[in-house]
N, C-alpha and C. Protein backbone atom coordinates (compact mmCIF):
# COMPACT_ATOMS: atom_id res chain seq x y z
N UNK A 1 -9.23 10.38 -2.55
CA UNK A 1 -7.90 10.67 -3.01
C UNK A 1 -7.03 9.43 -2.97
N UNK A 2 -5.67 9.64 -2.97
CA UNK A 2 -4.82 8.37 -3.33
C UNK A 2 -3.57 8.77 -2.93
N UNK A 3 -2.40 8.01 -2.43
CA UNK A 3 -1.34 8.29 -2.33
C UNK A 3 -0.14 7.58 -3.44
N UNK A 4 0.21 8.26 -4.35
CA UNK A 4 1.07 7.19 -5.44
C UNK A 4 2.47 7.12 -4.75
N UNK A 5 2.53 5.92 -4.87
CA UNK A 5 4.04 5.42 -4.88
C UNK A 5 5.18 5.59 -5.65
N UNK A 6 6.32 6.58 -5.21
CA UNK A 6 7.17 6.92 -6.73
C UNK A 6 8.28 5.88 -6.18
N UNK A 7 8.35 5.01 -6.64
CA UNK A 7 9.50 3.97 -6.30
C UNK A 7 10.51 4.06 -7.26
N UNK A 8 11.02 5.41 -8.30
CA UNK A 8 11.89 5.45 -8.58
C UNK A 8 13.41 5.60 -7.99
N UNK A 9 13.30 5.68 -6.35
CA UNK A 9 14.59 5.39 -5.71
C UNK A 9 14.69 5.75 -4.35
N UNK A 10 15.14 4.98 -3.31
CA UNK A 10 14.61 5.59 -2.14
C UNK A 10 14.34 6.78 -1.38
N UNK A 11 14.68 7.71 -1.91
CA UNK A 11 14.36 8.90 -1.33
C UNK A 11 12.93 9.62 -1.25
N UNK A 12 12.61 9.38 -2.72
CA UNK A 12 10.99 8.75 -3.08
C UNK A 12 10.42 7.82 -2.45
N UNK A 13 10.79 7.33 -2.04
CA UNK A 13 9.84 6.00 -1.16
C UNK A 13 9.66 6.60 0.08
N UNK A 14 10.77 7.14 0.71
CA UNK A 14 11.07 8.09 1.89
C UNK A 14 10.07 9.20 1.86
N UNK A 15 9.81 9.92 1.32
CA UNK A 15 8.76 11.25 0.50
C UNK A 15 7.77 10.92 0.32
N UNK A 16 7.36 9.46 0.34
CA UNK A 16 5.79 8.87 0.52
C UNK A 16 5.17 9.00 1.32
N UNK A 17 6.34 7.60 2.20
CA UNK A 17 6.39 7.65 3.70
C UNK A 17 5.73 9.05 4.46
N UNK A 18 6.41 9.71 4.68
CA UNK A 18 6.49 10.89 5.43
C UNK A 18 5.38 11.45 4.98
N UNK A 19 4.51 11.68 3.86
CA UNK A 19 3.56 12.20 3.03
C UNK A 19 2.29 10.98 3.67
N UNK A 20 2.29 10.00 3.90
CA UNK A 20 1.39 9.15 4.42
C UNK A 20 1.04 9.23 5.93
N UNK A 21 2.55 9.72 6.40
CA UNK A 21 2.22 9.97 7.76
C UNK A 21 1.68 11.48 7.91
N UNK A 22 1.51 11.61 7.79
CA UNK A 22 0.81 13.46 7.96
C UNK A 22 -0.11 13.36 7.54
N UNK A 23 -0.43 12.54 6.65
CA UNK A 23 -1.63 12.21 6.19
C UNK A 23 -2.78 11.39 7.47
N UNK A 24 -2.06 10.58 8.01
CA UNK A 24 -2.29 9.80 9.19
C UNK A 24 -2.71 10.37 10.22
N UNK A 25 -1.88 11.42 10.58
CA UNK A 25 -1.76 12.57 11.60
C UNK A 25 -3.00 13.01 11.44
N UNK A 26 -3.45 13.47 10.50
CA UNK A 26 -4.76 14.55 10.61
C UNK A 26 -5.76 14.17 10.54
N UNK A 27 -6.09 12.67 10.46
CA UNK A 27 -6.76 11.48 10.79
C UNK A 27 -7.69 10.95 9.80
N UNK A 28 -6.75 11.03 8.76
CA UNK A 28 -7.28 10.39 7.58
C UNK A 28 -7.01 9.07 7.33
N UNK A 29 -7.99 8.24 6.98
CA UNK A 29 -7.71 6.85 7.04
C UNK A 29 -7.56 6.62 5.37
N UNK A 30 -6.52 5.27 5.41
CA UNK A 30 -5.44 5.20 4.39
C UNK A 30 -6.05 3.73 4.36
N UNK A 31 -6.34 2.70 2.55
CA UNK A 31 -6.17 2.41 2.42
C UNK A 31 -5.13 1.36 1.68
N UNK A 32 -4.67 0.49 2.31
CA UNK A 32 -3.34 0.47 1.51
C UNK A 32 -3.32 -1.10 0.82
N UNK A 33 -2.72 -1.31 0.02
CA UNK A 33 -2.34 -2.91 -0.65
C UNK A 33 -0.79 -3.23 -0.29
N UNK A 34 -0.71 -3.91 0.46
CA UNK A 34 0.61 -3.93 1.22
C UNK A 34 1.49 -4.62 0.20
N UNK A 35 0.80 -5.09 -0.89
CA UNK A 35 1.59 -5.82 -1.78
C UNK A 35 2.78 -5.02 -2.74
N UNK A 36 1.82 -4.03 -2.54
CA UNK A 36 2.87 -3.37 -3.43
C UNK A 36 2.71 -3.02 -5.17
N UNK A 37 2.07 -4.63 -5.65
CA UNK A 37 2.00 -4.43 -7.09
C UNK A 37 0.79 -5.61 -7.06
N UNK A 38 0.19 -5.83 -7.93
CA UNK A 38 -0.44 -7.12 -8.45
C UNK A 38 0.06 -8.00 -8.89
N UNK A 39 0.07 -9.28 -8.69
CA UNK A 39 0.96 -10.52 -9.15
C UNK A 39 0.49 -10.60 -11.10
N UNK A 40 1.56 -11.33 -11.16
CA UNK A 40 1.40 -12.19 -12.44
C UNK A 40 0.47 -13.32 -11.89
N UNK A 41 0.07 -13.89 -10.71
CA UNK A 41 -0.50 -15.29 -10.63
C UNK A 41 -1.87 -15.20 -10.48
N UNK A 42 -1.91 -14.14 -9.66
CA UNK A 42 -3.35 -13.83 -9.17
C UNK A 42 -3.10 -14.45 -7.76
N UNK A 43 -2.18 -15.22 -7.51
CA UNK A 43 -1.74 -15.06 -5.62
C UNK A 43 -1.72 -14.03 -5.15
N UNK A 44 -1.48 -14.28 -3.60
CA UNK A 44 -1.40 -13.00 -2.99
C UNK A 44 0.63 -13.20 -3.10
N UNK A 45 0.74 -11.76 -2.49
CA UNK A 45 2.39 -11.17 -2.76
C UNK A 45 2.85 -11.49 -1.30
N UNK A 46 4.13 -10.87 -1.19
CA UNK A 46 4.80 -10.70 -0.44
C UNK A 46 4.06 -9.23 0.24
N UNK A 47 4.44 -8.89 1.31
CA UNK A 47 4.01 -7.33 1.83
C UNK A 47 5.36 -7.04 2.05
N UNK A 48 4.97 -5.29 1.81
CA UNK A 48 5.95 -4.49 2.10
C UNK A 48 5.88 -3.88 3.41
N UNK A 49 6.59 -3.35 4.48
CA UNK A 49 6.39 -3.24 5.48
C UNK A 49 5.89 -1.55 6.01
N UNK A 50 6.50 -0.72 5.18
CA UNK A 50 6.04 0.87 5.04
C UNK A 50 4.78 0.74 5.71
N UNK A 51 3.67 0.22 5.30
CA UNK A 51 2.35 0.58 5.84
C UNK A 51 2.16 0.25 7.36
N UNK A 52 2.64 -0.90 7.42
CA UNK A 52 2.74 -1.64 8.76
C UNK A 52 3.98 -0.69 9.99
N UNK A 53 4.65 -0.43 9.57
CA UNK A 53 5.23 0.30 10.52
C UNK A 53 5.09 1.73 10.67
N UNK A 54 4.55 2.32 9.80
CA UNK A 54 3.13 3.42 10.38
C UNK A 54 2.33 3.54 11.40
N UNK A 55 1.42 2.24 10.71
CA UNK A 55 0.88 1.78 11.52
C UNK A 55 0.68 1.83 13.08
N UNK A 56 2.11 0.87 13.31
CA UNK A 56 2.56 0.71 14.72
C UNK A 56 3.56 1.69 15.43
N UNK A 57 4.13 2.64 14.32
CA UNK A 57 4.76 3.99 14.86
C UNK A 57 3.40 5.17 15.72
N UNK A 58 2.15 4.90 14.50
CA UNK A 58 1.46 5.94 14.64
C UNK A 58 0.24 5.45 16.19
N UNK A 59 0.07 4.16 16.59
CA UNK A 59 -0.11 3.20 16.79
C UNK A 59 -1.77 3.22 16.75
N UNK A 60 -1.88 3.10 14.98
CA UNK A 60 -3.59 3.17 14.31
C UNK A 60 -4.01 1.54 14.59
N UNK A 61 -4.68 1.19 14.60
CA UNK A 61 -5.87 -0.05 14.18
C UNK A 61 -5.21 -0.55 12.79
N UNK A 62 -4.61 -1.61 12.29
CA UNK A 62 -5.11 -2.17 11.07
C UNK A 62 -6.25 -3.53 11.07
N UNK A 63 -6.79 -2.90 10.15
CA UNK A 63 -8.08 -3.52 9.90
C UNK A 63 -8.20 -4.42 8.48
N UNK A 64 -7.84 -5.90 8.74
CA UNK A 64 -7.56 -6.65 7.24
C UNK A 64 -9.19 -6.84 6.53
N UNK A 65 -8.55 -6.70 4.82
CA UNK A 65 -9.95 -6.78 4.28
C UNK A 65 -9.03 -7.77 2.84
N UNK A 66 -10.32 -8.56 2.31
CA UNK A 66 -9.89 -9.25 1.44
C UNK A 66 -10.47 -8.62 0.29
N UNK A 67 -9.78 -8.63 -1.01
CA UNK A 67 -10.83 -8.37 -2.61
C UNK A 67 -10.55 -9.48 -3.10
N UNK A 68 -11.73 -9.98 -3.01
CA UNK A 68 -11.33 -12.01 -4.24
C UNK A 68 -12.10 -11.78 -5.32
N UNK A 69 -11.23 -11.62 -6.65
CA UNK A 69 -11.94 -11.99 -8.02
C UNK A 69 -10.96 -11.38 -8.89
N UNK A 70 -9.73 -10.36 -7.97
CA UNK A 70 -9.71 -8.92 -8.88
C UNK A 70 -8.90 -9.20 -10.35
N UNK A 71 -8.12 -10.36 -9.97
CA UNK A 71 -7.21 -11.07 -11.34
C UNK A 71 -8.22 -10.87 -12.12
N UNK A 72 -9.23 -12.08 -11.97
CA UNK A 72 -10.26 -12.37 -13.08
C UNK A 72 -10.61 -11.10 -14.00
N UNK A 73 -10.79 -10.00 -13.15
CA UNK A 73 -11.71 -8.78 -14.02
C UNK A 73 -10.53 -8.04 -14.61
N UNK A 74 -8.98 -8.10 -13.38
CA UNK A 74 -8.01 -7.16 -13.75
C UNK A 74 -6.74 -7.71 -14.18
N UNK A 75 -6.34 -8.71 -15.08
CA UNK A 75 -4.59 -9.45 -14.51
C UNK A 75 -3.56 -8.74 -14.83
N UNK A 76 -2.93 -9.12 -14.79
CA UNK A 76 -1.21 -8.35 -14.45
C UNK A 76 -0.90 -9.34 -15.75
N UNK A 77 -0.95 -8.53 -16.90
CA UNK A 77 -0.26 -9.33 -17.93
C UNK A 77 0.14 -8.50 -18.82
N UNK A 78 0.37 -7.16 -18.74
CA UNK A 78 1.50 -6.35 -19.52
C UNK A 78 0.35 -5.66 -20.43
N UNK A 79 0.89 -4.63 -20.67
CA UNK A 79 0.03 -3.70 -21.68
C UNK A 79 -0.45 -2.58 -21.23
């Protein structure tokens, strides 16, 4: 399954949140892209902190993992 992000305005972001944590709760493990979006560069982003303070609210394990190539196969160039 998947958790979508409705970032049409914070209350929605809030309604994620809370939807991720219960999710958490019942001890389902969540992968997340802290980035948020895929770059235009194929750099890595900025992180958003939502996942991370779950995280350390809920106080789970994060466990870093890298994907290197994904620009190449996937880029962020509109369409």
């Amino acid at each position: 399954g998947h958790i979508f992000v409705d970032k049409s305005g914070p209350s929605k972001i809030k309604a994620t949140i809370e939807h991720a944590h219960h999710v958490l709760q019942d001890g389902t493990s969540l992968v997340v892209f802290p980035e948020g979006a895929r770059t235009f560069t194929g750099h890595m982003g900025y992180f958003k902190r939502g996942a991370f303070q779950l995280a350390d609210e809920l106080q789970l394990p994060v466990v870093p993992l890298t994907i290197i190539g994904s620009f190449n196969v996937l880029p962020r160039t509109g369409g």
